[in-house]
PDB file of N, CA and C in Angstrom:
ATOM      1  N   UNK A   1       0.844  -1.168   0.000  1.00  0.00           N
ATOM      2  CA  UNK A   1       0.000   0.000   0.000  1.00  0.00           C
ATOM      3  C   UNK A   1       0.888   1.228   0.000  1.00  0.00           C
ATOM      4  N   UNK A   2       0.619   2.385  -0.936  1.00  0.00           N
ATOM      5  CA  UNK A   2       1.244   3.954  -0.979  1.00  0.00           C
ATOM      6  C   UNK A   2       0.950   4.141   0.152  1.00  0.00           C
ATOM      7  N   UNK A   3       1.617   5.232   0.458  1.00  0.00           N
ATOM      8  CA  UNK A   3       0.981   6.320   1.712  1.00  0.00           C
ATOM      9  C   UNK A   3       0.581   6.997   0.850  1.00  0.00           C
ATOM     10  N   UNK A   4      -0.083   8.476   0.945  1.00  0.00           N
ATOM     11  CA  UNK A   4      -0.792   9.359   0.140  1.00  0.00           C
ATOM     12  C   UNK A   4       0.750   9.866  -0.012  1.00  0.00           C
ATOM     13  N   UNK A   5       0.559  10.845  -1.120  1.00  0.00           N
ATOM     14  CA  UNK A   5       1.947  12.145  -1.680  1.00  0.00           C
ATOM     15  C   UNK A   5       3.066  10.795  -2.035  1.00  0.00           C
ATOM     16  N   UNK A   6       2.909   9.585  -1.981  1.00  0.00           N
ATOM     17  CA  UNK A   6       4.029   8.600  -2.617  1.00  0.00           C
ATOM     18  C   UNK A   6       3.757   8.477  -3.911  1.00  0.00           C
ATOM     19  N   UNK A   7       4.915   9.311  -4.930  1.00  0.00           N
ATOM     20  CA  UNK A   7       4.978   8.731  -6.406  1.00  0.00           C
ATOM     21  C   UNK A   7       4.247   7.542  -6.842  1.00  0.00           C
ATOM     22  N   UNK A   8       3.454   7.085  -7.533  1.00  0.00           N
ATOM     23  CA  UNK A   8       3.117   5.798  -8.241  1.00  0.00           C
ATOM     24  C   UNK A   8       4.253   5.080  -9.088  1.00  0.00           C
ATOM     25  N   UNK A   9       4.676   3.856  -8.717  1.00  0.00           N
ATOM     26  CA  UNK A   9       5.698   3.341  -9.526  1.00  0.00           C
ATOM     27  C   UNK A   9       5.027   2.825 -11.118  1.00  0.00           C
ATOM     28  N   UNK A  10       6.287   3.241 -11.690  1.00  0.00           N
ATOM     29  CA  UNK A  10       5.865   2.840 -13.438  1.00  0.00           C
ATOM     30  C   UNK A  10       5.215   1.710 -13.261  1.00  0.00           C
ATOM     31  N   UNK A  11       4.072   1.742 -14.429  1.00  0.00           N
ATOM     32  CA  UNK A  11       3.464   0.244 -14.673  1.00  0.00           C
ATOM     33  C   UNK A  11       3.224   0.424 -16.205  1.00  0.00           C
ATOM     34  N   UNK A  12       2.276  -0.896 -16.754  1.00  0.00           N
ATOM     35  CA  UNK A  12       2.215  -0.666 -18.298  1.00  0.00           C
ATOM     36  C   UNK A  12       0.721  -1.325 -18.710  1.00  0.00           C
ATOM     37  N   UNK A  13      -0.012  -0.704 -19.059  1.00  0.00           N
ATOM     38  CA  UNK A  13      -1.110  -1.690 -19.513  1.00  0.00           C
ATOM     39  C   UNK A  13      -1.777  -1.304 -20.833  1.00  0.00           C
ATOM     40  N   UNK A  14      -2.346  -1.905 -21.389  1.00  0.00           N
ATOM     41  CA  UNK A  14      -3.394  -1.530 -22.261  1.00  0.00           C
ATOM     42  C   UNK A  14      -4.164  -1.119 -22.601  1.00  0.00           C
ATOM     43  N   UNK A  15      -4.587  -0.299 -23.549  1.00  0.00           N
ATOM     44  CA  UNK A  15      -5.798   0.679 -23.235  1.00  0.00           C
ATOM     45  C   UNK A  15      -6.791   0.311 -24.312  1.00  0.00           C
ATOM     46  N   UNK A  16      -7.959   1.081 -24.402  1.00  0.00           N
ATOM     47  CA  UNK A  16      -9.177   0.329 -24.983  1.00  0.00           C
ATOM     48  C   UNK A  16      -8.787   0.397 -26.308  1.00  0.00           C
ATOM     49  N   UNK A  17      -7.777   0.445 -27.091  1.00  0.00           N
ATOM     50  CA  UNK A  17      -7.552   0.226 -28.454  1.00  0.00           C
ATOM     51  C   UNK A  17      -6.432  -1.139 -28.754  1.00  0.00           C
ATOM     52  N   UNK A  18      -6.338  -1.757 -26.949  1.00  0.00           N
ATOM     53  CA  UNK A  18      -5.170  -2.321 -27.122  1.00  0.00           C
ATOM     54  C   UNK A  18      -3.856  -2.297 -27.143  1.00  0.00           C
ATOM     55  N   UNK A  19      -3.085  -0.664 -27.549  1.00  0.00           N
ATOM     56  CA  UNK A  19      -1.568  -0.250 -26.957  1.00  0.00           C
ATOM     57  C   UNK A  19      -1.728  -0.594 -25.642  1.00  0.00           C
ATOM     58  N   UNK A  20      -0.109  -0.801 -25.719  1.00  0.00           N
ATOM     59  CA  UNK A  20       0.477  -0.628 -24.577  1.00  0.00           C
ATOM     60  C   UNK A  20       0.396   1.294 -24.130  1.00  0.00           C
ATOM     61  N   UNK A  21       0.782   1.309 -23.069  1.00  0.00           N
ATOM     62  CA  UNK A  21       0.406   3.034 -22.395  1.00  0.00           C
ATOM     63  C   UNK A  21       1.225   2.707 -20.853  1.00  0.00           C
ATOM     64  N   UNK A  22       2.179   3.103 -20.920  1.00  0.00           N
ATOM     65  CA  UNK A  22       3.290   3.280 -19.381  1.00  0.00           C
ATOM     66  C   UNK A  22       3.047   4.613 -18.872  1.00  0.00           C
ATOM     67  N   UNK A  23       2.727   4.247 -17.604  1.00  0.00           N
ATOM     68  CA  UNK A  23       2.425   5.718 -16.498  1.00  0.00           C
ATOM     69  C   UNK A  23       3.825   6.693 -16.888  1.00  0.00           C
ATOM     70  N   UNK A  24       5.102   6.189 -17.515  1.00  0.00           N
ATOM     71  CA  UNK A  24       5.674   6.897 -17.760  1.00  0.00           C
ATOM     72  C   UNK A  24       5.786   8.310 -18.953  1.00  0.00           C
ATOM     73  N   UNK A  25       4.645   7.660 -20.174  1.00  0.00           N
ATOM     74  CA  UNK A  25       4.371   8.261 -21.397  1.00  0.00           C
ATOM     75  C   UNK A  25       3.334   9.326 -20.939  1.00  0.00           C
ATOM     76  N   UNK A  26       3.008   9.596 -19.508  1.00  0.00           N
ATOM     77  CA  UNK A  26       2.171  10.532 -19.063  1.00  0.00           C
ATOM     78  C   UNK A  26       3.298  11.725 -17.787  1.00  0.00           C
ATOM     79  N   UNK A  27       3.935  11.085 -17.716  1.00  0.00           N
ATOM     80  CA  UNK A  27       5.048  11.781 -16.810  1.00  0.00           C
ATOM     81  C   UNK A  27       4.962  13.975 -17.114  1.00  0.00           C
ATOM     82  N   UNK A  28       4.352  14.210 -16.046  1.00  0.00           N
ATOM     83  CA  UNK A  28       4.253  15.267 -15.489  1.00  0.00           C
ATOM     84  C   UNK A  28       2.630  16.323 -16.159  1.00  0.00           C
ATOM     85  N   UNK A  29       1.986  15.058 -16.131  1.00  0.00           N
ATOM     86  CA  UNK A  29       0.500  15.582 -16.241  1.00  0.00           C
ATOM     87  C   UNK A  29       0.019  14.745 -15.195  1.00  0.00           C
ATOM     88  N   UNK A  30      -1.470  15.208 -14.896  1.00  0.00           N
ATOM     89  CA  UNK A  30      -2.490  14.590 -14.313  1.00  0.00           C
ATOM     90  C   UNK A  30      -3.049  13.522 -14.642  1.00  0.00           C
ATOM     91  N   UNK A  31      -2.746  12.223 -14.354  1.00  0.00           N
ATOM     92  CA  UNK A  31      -3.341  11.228 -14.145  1.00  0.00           C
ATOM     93  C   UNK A  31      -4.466  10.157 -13.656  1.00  0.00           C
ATOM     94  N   UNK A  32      -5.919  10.387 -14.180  1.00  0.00           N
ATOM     95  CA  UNK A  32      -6.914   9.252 -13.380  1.00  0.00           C
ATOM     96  C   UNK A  32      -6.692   7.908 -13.624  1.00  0.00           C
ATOM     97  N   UNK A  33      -6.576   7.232 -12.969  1.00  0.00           N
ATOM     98  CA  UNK A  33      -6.821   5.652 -13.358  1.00  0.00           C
ATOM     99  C   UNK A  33      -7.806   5.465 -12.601  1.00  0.00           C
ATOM    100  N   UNK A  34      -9.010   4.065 -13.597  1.00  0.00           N
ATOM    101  CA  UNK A  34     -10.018   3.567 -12.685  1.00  0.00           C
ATOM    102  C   UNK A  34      -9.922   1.909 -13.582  1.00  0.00           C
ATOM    103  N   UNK A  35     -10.583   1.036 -12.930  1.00  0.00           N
ATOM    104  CA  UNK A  35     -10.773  -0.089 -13.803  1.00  0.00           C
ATOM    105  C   UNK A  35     -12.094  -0.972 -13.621  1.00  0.00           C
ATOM    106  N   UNK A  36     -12.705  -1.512 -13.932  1.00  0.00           N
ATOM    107  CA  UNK A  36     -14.056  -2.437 -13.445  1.00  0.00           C
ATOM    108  C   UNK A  36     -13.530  -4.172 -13.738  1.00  0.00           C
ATOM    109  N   UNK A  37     -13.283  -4.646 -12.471  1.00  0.00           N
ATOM    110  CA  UNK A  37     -12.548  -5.694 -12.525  1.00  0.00           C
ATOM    111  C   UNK A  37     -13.599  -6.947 -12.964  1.00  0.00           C
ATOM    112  N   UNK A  38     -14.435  -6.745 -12.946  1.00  0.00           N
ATOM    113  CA  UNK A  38     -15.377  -7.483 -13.709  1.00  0.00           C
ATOM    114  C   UNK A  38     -16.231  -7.568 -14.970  1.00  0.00           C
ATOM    115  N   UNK A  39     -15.320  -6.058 -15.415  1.00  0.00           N
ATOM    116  CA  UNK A  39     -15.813  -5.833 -16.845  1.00  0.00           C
ATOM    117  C   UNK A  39     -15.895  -6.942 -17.718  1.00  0.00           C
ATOM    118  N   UNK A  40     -14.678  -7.661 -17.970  1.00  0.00           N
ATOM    119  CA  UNK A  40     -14.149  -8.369 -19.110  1.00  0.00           C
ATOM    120  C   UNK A  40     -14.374  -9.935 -19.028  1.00  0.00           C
ATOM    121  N   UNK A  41     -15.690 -10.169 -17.857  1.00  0.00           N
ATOM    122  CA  UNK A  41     -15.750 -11.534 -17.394  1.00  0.00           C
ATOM    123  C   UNK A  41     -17.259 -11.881 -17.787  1.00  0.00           C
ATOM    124  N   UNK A  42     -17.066 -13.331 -17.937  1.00  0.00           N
ATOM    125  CA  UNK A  42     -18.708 -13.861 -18.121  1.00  0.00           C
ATOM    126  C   UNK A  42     -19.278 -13.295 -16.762  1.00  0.00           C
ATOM    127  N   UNK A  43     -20.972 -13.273 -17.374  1.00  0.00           N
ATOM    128  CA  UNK A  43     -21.647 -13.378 -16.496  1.00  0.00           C
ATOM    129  C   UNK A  43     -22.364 -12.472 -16.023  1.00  0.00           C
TER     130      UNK A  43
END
């Protein structure tokens, strides 16, 4: 777990077109991330 005001370490994922997208290719803008972990599942 961060504490709050702790940097986010680089990560890399995919975005809805499929690229790859590294928290780094955003480096010194504002950043939201959210995800719905049950989006992509039966049911």
């Amino acid at each position: 777990m961060l504490e709050p005001g702790t940097p986010a370490p680089d990560f890399s994922v995919s975005d809805q077109d499929g690229l790859v997208v590294t928290l780094d290719d955003f480096r010194g803008h504002w950043v939201a991330l959210w995800w719905y972990p049950i989006a992509s599942t039966p049911g």
